[in-house]
N, C-alpha and C. Protein backbone atom coordinates (compact mmCIF):
# COMPACT_ATOMS: atom_id res chain seq x y z
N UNK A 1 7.66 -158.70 -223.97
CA UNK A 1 7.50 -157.28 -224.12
C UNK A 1 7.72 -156.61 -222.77
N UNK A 2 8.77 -155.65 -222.41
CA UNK A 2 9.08 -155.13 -221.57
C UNK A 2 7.87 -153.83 -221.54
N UNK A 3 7.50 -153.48 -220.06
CA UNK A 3 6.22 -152.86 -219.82
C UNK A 3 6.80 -151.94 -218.44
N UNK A 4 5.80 -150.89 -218.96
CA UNK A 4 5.74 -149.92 -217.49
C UNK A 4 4.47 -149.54 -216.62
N UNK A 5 4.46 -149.51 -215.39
CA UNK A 5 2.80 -149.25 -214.53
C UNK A 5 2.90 -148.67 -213.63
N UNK A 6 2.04 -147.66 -213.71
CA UNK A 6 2.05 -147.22 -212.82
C UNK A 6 0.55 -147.20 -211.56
N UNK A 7 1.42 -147.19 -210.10
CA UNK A 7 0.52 -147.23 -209.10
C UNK A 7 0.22 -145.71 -208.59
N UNK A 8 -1.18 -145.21 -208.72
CA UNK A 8 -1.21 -144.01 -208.07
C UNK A 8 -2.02 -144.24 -206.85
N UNK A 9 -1.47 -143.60 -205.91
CA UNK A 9 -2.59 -143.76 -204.73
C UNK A 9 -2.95 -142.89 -203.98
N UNK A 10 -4.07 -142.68 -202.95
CA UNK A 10 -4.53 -141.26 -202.46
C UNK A 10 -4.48 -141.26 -201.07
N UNK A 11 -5.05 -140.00 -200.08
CA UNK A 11 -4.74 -140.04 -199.09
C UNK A 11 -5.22 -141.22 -198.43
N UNK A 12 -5.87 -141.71 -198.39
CA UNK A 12 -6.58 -142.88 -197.91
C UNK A 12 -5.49 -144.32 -197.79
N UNK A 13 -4.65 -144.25 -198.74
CA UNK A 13 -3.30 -145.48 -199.43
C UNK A 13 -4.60 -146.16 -200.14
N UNK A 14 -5.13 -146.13 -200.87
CA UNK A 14 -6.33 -146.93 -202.02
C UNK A 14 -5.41 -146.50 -203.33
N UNK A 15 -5.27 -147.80 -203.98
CA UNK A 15 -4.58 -147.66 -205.55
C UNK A 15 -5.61 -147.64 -206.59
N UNK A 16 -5.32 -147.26 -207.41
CA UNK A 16 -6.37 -146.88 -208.31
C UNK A 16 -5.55 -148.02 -209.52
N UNK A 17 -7.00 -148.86 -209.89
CA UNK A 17 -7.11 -149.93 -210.65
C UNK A 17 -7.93 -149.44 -212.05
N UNK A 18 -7.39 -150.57 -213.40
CA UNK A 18 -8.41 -150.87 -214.15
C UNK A 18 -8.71 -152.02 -214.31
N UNK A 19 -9.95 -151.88 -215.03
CA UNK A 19 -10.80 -153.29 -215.11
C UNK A 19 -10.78 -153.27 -216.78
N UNK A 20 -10.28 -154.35 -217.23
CA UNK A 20 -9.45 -154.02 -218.46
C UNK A 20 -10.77 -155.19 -219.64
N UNK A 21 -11.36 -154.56 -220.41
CA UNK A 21 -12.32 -154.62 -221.49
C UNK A 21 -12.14 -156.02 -221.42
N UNK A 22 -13.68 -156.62 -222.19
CA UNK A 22 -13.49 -158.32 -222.58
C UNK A 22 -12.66 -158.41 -224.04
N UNK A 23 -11.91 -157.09 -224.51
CA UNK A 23 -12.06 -157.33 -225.97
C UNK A 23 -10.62 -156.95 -226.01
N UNK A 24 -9.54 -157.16 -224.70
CA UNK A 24 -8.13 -156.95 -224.01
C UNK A 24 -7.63 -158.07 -224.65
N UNK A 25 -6.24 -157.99 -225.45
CA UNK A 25 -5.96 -158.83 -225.66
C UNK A 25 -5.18 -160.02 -224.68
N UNK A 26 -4.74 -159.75 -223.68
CA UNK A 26 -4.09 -160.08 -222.19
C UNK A 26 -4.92 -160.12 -221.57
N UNK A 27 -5.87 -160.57 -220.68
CA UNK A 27 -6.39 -160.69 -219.40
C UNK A 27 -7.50 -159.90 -219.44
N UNK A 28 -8.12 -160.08 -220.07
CA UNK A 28 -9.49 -159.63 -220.64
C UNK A 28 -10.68 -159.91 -219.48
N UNK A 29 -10.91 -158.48 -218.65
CA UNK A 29 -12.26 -158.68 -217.68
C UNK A 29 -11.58 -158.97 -216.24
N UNK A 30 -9.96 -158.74 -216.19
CA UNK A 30 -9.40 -158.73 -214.94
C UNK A 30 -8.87 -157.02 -214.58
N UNK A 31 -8.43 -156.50 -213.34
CA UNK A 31 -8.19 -156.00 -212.68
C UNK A 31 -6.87 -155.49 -212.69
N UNK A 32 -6.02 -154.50 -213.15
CA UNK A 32 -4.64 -154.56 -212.90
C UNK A 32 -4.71 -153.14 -213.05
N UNK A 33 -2.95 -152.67 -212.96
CA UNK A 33 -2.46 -151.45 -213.03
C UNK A 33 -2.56 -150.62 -214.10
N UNK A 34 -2.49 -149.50 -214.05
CA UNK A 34 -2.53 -148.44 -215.79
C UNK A 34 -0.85 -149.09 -216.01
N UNK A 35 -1.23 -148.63 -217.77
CA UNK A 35 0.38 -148.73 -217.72
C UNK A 35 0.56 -149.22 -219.23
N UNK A 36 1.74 -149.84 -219.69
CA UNK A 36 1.78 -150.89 -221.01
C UNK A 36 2.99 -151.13 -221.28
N UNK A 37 2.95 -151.40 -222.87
CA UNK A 37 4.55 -151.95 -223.85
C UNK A 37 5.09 -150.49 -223.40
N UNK A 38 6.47 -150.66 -223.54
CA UNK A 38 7.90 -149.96 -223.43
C UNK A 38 7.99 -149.91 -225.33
N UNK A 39 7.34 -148.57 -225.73
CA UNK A 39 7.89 -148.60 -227.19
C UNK A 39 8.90 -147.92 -227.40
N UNK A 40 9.69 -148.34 -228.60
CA UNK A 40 11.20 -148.36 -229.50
C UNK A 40 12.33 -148.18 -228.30
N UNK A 41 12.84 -146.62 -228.65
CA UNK A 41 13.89 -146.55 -227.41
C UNK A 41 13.28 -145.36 -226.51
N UNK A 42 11.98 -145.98 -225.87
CA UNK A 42 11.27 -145.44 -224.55
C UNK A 42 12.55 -145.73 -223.43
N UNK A 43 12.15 -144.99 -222.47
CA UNK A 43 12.70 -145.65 -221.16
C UNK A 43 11.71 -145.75 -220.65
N UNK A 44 11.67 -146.85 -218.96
CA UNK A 44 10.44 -147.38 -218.75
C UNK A 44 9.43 -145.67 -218.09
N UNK A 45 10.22 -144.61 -217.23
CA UNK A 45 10.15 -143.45 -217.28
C UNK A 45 9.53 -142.99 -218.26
N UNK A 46 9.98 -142.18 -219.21
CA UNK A 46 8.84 -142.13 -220.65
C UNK A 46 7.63 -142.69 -220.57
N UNK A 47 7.85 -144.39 -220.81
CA UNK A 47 6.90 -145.39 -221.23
C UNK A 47 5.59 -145.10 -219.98
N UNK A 48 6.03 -144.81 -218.62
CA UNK A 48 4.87 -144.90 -217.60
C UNK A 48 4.07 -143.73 -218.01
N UNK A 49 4.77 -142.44 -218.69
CA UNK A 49 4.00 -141.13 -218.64
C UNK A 49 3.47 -141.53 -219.51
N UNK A 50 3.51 -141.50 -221.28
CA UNK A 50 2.80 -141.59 -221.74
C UNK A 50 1.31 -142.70 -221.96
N UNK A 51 2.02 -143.81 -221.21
CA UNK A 51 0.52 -144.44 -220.76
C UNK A 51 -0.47 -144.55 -220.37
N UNK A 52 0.31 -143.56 -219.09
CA UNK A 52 -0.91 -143.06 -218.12
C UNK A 52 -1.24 -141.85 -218.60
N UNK A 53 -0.96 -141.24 -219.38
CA UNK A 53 -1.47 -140.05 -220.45
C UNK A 53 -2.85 -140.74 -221.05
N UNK A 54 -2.17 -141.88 -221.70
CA UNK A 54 -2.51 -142.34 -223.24
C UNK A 54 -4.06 -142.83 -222.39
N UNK A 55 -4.05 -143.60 -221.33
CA UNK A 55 -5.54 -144.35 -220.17
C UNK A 55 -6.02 -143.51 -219.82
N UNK A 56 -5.74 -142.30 -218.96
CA UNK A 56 -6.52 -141.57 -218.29
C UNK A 56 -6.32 -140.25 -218.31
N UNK A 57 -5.47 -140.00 -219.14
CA UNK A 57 -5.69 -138.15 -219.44
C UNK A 57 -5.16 -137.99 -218.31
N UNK A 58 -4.32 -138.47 -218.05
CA UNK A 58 -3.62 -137.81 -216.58
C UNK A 58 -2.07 -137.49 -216.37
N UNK A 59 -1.64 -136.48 -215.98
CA UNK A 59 -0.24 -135.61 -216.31
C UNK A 59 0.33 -136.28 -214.47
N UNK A 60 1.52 -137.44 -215.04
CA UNK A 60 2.32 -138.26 -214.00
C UNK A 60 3.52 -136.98 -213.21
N UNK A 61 3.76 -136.14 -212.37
CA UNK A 61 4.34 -134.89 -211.59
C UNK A 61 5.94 -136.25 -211.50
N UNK A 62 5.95 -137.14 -210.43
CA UNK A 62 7.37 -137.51 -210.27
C UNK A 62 7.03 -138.75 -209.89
N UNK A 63 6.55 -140.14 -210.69
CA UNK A 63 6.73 -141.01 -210.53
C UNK A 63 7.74 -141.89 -209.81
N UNK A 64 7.67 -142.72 -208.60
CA UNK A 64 9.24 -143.28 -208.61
C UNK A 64 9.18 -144.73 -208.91
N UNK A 65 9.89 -145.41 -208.92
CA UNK A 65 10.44 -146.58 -209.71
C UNK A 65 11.03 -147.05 -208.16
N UNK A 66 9.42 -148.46 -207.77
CA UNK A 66 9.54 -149.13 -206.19
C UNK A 66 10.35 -150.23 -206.64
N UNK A 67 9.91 -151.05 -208.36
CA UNK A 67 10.15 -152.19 -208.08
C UNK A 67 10.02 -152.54 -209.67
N UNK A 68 11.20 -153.67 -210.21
CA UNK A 68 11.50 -154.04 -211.47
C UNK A 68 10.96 -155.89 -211.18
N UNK A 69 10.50 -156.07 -211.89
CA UNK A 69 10.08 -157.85 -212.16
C UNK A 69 10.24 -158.42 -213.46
N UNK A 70 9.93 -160.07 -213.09
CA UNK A 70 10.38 -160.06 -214.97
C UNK A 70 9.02 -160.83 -215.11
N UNK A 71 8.59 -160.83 -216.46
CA UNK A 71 7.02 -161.57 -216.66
C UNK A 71 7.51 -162.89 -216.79
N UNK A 72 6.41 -163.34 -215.78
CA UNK A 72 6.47 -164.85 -215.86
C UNK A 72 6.23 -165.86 -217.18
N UNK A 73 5.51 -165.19 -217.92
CA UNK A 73 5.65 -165.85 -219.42
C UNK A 73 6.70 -165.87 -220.11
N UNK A 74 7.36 -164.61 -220.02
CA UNK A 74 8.43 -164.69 -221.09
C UNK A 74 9.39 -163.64 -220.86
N UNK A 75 9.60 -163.62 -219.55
CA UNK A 75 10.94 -163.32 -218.56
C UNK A 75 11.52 -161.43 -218.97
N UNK A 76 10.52 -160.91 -219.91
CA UNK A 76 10.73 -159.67 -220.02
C UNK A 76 10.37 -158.64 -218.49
N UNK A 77 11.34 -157.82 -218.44
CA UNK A 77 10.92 -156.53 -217.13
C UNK A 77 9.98 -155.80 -217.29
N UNK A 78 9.31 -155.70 -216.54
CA UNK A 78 7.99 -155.05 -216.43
C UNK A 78 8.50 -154.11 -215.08
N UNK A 79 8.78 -152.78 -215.25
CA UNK A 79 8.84 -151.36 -213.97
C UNK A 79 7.72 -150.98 -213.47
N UNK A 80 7.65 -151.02 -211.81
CA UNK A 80 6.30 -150.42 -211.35
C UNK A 80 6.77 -148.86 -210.59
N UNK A 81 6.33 -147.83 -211.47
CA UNK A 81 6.13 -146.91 -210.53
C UNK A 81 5.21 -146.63 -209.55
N UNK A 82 5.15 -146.11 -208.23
CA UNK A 82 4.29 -145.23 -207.49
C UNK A 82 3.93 -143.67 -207.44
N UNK A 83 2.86 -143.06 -207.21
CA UNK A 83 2.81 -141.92 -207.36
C UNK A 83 1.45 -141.10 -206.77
N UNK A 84 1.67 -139.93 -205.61
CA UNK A 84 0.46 -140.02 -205.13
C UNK A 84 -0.41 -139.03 -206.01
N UNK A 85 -1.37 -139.50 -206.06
CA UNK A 85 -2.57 -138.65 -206.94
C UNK A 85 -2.71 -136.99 -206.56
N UNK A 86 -2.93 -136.12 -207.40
CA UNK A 86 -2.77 -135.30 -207.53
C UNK A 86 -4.06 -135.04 -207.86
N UNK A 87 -4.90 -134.64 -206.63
CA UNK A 87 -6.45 -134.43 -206.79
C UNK A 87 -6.61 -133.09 -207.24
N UNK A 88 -6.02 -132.04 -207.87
CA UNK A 88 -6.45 -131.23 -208.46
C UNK A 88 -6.95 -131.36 -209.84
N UNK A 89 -6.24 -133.02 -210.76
CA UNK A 89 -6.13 -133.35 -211.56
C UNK A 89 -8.04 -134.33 -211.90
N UNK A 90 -8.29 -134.41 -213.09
CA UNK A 90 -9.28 -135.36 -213.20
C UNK A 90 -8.77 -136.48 -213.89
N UNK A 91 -9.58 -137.70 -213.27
CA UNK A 91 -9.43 -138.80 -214.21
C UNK A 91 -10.20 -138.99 -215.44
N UNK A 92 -9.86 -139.44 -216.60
CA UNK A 92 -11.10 -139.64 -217.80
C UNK A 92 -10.54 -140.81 -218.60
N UNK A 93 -11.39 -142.16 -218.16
CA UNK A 93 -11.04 -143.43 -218.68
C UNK A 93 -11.04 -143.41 -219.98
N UNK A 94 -9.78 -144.01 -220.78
CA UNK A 94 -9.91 -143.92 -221.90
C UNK A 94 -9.81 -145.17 -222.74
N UNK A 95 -9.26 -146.14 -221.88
CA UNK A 95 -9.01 -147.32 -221.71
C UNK A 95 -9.42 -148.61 -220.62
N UNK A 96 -9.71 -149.60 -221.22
CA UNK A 96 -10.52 -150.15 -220.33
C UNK A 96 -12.34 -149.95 -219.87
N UNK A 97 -12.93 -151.15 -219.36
CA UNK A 97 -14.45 -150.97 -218.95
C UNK A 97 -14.59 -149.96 -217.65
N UNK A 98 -13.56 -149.82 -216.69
CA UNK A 98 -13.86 -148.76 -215.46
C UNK A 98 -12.35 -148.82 -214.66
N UNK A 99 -12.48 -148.05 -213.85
CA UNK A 99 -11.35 -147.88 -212.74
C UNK A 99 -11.83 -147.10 -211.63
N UNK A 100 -10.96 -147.83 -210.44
CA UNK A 100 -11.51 -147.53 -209.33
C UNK A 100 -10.53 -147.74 -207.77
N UNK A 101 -10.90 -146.84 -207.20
CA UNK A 101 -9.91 -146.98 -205.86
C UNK A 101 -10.35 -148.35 -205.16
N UNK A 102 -9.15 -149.28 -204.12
CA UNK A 102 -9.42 -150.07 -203.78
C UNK A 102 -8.10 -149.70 -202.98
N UNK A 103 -8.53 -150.56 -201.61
CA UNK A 103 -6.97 -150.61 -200.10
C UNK A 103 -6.67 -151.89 -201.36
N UNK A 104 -5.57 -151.86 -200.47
CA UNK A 104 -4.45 -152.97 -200.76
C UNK A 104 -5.16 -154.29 -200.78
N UNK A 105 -5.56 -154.21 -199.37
CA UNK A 105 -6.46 -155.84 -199.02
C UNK A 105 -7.75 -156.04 -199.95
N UNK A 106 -8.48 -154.46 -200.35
CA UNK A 106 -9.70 -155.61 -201.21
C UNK A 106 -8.97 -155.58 -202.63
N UNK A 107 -7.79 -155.10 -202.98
CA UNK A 107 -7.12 -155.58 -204.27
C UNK A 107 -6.43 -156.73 -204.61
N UNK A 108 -6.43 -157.21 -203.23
CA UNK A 108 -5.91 -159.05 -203.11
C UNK A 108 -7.05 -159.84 -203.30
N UNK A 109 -8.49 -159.48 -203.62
CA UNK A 109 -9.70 -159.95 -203.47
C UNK A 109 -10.06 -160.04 -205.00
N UNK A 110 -9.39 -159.32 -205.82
CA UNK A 110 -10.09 -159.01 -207.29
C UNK A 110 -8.96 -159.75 -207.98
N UNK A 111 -10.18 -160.24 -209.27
CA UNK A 111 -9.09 -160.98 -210.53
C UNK A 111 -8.37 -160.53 -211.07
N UNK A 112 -6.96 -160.87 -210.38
CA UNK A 112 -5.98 -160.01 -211.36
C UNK A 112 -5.12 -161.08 -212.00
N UNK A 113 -3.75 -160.47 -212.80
CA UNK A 113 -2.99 -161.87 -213.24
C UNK A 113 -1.67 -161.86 -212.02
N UNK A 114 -1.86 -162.79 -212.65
CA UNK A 114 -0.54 -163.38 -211.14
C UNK A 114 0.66 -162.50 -210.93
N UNK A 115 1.28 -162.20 -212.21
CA UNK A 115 2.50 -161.16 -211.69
C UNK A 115 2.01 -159.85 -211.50
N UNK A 116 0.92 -159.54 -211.49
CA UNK A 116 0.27 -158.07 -210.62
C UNK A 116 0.00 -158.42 -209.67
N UNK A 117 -1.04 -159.36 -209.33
CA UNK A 117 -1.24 -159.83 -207.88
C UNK A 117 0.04 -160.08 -207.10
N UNK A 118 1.19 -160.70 -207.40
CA UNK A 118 2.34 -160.73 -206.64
C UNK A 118 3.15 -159.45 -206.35
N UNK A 119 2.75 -157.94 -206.99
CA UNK A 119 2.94 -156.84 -206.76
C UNK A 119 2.17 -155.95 -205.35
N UNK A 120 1.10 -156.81 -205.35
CA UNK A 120 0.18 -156.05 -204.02
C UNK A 120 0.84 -155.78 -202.77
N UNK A 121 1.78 -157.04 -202.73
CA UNK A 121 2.45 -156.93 -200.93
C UNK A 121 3.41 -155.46 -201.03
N UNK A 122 4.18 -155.66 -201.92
CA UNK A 122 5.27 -154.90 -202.21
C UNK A 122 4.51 -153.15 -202.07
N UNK A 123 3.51 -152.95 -202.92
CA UNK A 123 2.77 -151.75 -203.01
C UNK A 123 2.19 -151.26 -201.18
N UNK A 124 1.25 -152.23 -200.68
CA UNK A 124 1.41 -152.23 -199.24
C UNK A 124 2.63 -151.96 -198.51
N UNK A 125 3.52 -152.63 -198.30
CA UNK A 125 4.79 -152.22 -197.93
C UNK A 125 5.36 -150.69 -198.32
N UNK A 126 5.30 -150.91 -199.57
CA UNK A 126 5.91 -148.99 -199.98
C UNK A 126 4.67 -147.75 -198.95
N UNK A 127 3.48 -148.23 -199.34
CA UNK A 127 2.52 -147.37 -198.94
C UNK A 127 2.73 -147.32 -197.07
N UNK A 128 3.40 -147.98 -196.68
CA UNK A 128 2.91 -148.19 -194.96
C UNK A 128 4.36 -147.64 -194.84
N UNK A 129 5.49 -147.71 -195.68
CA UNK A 129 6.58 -146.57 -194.83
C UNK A 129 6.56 -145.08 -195.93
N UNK A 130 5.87 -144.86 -196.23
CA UNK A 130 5.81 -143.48 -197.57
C UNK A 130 4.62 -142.99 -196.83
N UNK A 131 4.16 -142.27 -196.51
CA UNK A 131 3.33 -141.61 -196.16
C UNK A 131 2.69 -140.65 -197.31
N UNK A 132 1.57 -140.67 -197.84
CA UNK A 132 1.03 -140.25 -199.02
C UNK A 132 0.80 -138.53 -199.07
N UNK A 133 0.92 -137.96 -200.40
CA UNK A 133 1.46 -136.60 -200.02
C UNK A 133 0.82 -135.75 -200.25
């Protein structure tokens, strides 16, 4: 299943995580990005807004598209956008047990699944030449 996620982050460069329910069918009680399935003929564009709609009631301004991967299970693309938070906006979890800002480094510290965790360097990297806006 091809998937879209998005990374939002704030002035600080802290990405904002969820901690995804025991009752997740994927990775249940780990740590990863908002985001999901790419439905019918979504583009992964589409697919990131309405996700991050669909999780947190939150309206995505100009996502960009750092980095394409393929899932290590079953070789489908998974798109990561970035995007800096837009603190006029509120968050309201709608999905998932909680979410929460974390740097880069204590997000290498939390249970995530492996092809998110192999996204952290890359997100560091974008964040240390992008200057947050």
């Amino acid at each position: 299943m091809s998937a879209s996620m998005i990374v939002l982050y704030n002035e600080a460069h802290e990405i904002l995580l969820q901690y995804r329910s025991k009752n997740s069918k994927k990775y249940p009680n780990y740590w990863g990005f908002f985001g999901g399935k790419i439905e019918g003929d979504e583009t992964p564009l589409e697919a990131v807004i309405r996700e991050t709609k669909e999780e947190i009631d939150y309206d995505l301004a100009n996502p960009i598209l750092f980095h394409e991967a393929f899932d290590i299970d079953n070789n489908n693309p998974h798109y990561f956008f970035m995007e800096a938070f837009d603190d006029t906006q509120t968050l309201e979890l709608l999905e998932g047990e909680a979410l929460g800002w974390h740097s880069v480094e204590a997000a290498k510290t939390l249970k995530m699944a492996p092809h998110l965790q192999m996204q952290l360097e890359r997100v560091g990297a974008f964040l240390n030449q992008s200057p947050p806006e």
